[in-house]
Protein backbone atom coordinates (compact mmCIF):
# COMPACT_ATOMS: atom_id res chain seq x y z
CA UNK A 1 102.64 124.62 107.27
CA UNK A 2 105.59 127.01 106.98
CA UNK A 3 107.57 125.32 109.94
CA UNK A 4 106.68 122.00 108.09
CA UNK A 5 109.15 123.01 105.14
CA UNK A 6 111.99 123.64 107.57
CA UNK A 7 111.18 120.33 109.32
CA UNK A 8 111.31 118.52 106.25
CA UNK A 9 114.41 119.80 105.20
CA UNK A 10 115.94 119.01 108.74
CA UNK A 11 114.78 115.68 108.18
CA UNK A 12 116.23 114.73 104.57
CA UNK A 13 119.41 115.91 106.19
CA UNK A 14 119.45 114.09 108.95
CA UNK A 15 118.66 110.87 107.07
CA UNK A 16 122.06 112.06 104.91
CA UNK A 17 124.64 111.71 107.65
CA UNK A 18 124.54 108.10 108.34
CA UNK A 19 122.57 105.05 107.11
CA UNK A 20 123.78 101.16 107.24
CA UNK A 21 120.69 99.74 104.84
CA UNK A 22 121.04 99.07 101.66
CA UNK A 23 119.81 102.14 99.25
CA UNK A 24 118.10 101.67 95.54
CA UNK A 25 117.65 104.16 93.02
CA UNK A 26 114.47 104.16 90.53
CA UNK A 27 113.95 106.11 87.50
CA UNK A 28 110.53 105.82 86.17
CA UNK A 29 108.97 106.83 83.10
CA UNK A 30 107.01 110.12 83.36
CA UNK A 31 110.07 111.95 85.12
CA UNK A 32 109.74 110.51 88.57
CA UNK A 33 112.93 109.65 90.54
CA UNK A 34 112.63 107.24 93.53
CA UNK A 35 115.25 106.55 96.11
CA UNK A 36 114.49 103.98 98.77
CA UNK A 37 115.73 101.50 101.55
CA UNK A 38 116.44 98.15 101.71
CA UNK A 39 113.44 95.88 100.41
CA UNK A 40 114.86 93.19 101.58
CA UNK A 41 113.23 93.77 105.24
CA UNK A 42 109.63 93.59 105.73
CA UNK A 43 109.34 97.39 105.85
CA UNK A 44 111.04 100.03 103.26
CA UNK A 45 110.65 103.71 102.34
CA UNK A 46 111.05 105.20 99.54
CA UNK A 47 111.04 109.23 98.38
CA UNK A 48 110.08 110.15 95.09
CA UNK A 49 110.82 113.48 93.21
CA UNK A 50 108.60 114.34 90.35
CA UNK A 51 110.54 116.16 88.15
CA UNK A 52 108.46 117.62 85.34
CA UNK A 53 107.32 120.36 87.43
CA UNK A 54 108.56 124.07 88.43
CA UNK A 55 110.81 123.90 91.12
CA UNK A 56 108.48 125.81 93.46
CA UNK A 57 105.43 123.19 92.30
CA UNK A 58 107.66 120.03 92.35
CA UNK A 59 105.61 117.43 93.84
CA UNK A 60 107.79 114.88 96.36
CA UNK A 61 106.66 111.92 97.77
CA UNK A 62 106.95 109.57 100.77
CA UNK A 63 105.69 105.90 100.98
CA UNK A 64 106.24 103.21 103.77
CA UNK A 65 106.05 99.85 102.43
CA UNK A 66 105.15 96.38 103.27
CA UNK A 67 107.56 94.29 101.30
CA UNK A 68 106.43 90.40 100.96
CA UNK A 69 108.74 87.77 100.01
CA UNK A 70 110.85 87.73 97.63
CA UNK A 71 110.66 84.84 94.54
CA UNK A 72 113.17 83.73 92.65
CA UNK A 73 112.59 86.54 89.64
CA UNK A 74 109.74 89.29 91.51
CA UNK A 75 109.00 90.92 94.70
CA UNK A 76 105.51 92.00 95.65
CA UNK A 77 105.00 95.57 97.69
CA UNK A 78 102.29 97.69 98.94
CA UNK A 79 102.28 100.62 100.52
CA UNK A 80 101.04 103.85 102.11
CA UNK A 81 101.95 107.54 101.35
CA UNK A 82 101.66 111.51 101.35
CA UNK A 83 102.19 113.13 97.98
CA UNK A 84 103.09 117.04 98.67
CA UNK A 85 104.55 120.24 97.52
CA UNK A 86 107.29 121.25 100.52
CA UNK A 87 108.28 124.57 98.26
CA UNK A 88 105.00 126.05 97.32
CA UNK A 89 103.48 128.63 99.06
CA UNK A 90 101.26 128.14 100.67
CA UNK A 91 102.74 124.43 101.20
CA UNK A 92 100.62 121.79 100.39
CA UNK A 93 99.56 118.33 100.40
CA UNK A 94 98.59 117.02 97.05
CA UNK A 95 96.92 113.50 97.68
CA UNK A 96 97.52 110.38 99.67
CA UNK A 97 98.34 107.30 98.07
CA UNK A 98 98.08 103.73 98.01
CA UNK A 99 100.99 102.36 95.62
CA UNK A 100 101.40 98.35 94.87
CA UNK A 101 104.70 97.47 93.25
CA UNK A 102 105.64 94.39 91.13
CA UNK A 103 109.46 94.32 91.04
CA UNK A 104 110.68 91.97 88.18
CA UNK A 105 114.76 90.43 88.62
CA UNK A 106 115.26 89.54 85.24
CA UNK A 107 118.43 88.13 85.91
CA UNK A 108 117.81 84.91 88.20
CA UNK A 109 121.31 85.55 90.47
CA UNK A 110 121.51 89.61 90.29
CA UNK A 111 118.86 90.83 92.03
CA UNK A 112 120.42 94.64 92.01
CA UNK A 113 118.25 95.26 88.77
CA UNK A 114 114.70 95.32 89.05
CA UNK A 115 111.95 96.27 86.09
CA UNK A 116 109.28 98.06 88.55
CA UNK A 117 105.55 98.48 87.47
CA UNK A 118 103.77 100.68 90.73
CA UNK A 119 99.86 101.07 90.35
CA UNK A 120 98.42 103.74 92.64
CA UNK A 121 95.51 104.92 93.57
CA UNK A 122 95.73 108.63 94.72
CA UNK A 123 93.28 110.33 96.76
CA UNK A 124 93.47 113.83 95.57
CA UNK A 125 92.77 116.51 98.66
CA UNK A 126 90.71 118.89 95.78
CA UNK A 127 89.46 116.29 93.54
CA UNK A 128 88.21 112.69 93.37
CA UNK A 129 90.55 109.73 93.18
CA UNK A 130 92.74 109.02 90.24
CA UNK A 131 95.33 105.88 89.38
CA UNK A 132 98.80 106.65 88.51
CA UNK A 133 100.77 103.90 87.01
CA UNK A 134 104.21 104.39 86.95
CA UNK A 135 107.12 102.35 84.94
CA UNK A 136 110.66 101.98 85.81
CA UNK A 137 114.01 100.42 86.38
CA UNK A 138 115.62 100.10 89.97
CA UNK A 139 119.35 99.59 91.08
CA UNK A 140 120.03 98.68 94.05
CA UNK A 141 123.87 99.20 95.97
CA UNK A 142 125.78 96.88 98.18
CA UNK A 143 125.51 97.86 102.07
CA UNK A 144 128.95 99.55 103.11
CA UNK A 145 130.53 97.43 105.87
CA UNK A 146 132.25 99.54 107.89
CA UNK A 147 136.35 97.74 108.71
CA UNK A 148 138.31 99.38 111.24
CA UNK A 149 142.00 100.22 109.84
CA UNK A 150 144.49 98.49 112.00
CA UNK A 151 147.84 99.94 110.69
């Protein structure tokens, strides 16, 4: 698991450099910070960072999602994930997890604020199976178009 750290590092970099889908940030009510892709496609991901938790314990998340269509005011998604701690030692995998997401566009014609409810089940690796709900609001950016500079 110790070359899994480095790996996952390697990775969040990697997915830094260059990206051309649209990103959304989340905060959520218990300390939880989410950053994913586009939901607009059929498939998203999404990261989450659990703050309230010793750097060396901090509990990160990644989901893939199934997004379904979106209404005129919500958006339906469900999901798969790994919830682990990449800085512990020994590193370790906390639970895997099942979130579904209601994402609520209160404003009809602005869809780049969502209210998000996410109900989870999580099946812990050293215990039984417990559901997280989690509470937040999402913003969503504009994709960059890249224009080439003709001088």
């Amino acid at each position: 698991m110790k070359n899994f750290k480095h790996i996952f590092i390697i990775i969040l970099l990697c997915l830094g450099f260059e990206s051309y889908s649209q990103i959304a940030v989340t905060g959520y009510s218990n300390y939880a910070l989410g950053l994913n892709t586009s939901k607009e496609k059929v498939i998203s991901f999404e990261m989450k960072i659990f703050t309230n938790h010793y750097v060396e314990d901090i509990p990160i998340e990644g989901n893939v999602f199934y997004n379904f269509k979106t209404k005129e005011y919500h958006r339906f998604s469900i999901g798969l994930g790994i919830n682990l701690s990449p800085f512990s030692s020994p590193d370790q995998v906390n639970s895997f997890v099942i979130p579904i997401v209601l994402e609520i566009f209160p404003i009809k014609d602005f869809k780049k604020i969502a209210i998000v409810f996410e109900l989870t089940p999580e099946l812990r690796i050293e215990d039984d199976v417990n559901i997280r709900s989690l509470f937040g609001i999402r913003y969503t950016f504009d994709k960059k178009i890249a224009q080439n500079f003709n001088p």
